[in-house]
C-alpha atoms as a PDB file:
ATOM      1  CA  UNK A   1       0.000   0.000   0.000  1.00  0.00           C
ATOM      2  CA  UNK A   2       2.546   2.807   1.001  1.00  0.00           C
ATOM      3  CA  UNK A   3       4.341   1.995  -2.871  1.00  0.00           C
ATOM      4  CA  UNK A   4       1.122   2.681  -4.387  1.00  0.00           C
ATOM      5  CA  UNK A   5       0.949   5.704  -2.343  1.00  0.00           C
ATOM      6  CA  UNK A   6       4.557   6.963  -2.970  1.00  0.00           C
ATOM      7  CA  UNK A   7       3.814   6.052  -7.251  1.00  0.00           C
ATOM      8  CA  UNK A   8       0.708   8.060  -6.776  1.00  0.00           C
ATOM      9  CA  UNK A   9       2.758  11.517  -4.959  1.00  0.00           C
ATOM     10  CA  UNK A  10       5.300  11.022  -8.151  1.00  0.00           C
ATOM     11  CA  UNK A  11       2.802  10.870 -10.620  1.00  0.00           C
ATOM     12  CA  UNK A  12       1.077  14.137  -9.217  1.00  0.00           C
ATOM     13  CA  UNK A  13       4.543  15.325  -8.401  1.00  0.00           C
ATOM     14  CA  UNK A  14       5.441  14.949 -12.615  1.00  0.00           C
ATOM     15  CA  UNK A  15       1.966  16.298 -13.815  1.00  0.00           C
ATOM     16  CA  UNK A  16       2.526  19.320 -11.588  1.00  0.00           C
ATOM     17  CA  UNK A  17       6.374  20.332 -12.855  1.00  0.00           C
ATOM     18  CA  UNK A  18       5.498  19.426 -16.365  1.00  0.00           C
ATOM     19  CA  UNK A  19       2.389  21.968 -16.754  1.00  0.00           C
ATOM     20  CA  UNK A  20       4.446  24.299 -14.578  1.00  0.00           C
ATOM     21  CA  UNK A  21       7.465  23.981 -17.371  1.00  0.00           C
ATOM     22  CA  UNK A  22       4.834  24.407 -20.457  1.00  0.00           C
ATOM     23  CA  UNK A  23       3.720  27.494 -18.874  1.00  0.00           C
ATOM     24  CA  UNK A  24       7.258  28.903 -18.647  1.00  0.00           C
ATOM     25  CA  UNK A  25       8.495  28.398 -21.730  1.00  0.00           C
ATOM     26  CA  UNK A  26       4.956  30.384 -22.864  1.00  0.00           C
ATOM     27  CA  UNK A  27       5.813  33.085 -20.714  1.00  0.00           C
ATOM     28  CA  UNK A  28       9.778  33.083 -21.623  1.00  0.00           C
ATOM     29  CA  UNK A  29       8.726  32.832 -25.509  1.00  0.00           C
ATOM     30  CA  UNK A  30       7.314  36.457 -25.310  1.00  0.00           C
ATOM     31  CA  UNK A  31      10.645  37.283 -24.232  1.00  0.00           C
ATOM     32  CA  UNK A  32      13.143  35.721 -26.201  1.00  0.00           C
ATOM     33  CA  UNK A  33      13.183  33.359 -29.511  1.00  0.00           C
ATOM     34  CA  UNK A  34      13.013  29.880 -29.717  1.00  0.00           C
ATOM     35  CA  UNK A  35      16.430  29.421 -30.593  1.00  0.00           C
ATOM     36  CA  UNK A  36      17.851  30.845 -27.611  1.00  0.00           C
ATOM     37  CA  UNK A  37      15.301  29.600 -25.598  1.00  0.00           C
ATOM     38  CA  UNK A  38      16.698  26.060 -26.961  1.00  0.00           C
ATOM     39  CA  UNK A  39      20.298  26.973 -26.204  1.00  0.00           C
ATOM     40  CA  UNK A  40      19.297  28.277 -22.503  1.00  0.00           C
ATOM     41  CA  UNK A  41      17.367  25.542 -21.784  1.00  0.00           C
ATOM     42  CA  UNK A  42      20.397  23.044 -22.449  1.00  0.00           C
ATOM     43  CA  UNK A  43      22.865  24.917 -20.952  1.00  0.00           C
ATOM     44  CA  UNK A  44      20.921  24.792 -17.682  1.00  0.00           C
ATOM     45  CA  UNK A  45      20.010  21.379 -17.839  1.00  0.00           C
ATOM     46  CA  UNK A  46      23.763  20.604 -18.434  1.00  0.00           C
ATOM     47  CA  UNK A  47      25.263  22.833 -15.546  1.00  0.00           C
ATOM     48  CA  UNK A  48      22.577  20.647 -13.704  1.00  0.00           C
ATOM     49  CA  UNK A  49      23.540  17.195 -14.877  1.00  0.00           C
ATOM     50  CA  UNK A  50      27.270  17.793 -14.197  1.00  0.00           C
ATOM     51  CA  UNK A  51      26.143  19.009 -10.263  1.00  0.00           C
ATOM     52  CA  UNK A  52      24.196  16.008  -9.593  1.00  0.00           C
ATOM     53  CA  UNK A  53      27.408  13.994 -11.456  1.00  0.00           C
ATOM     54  CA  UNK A  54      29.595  15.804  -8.706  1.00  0.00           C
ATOM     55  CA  UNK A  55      27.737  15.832  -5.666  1.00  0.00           C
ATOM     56  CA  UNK A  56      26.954  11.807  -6.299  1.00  0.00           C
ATOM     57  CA  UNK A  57      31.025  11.201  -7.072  1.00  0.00           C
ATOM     58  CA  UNK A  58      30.517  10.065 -10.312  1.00  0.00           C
ATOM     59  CA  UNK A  59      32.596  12.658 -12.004  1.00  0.00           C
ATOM     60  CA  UNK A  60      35.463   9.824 -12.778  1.00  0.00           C
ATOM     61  CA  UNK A  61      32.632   7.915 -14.866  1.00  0.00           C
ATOM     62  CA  UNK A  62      31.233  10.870 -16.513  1.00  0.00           C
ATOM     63  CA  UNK A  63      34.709  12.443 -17.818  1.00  0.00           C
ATOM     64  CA  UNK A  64      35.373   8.710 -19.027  1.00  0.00           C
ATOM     65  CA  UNK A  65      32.327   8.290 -20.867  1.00  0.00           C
ATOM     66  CA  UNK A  66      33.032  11.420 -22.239  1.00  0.00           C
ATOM     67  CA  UNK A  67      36.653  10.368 -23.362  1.00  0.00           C
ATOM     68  CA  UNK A  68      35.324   7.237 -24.874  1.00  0.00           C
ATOM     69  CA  UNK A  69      32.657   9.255 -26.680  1.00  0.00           C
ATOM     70  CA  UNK A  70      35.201  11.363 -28.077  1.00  0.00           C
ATOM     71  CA  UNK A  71      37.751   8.867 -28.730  1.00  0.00           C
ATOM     72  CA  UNK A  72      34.954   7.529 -31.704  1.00  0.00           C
ATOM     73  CA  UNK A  73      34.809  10.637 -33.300  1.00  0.00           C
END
């Protein structure tokens, strides 16, 4: 029962933050183009990623995968 419960507070949780993010980007639209809106938006997201990579110590595995990545090029 307390799973279904916990599914049931992310799946509210995700409906919330996702109607919240459409209604930003409306907003930010007025503002600025797509384009940079695009660039923006993955520049956060990627500042973001790398933080969570650091602050759960898997920095070594991310500049690796990154290496390997590049390596293929």
């Amino acid at each position: 029962m307390a799973k279904d419960k916990q599914a049931l507070v992310y799946a509210l949780s995700a409906i919330v933050l996702w109607s919240t993010v459409a209604t930003a980007f409306k907003i930010a639209l007025e503002y600025v183009n797509f384009a940079q809106l695009v660039f923006f938006a993955s520049g956060i997201s990627v500042v973001i990623f790398f933080i969570a990579a650091i602050i759960e110590r898997n920095s070594k595995l991310l500049f690796s995968l990154c290496k390997k990545t590049h390596n293929t090029l």
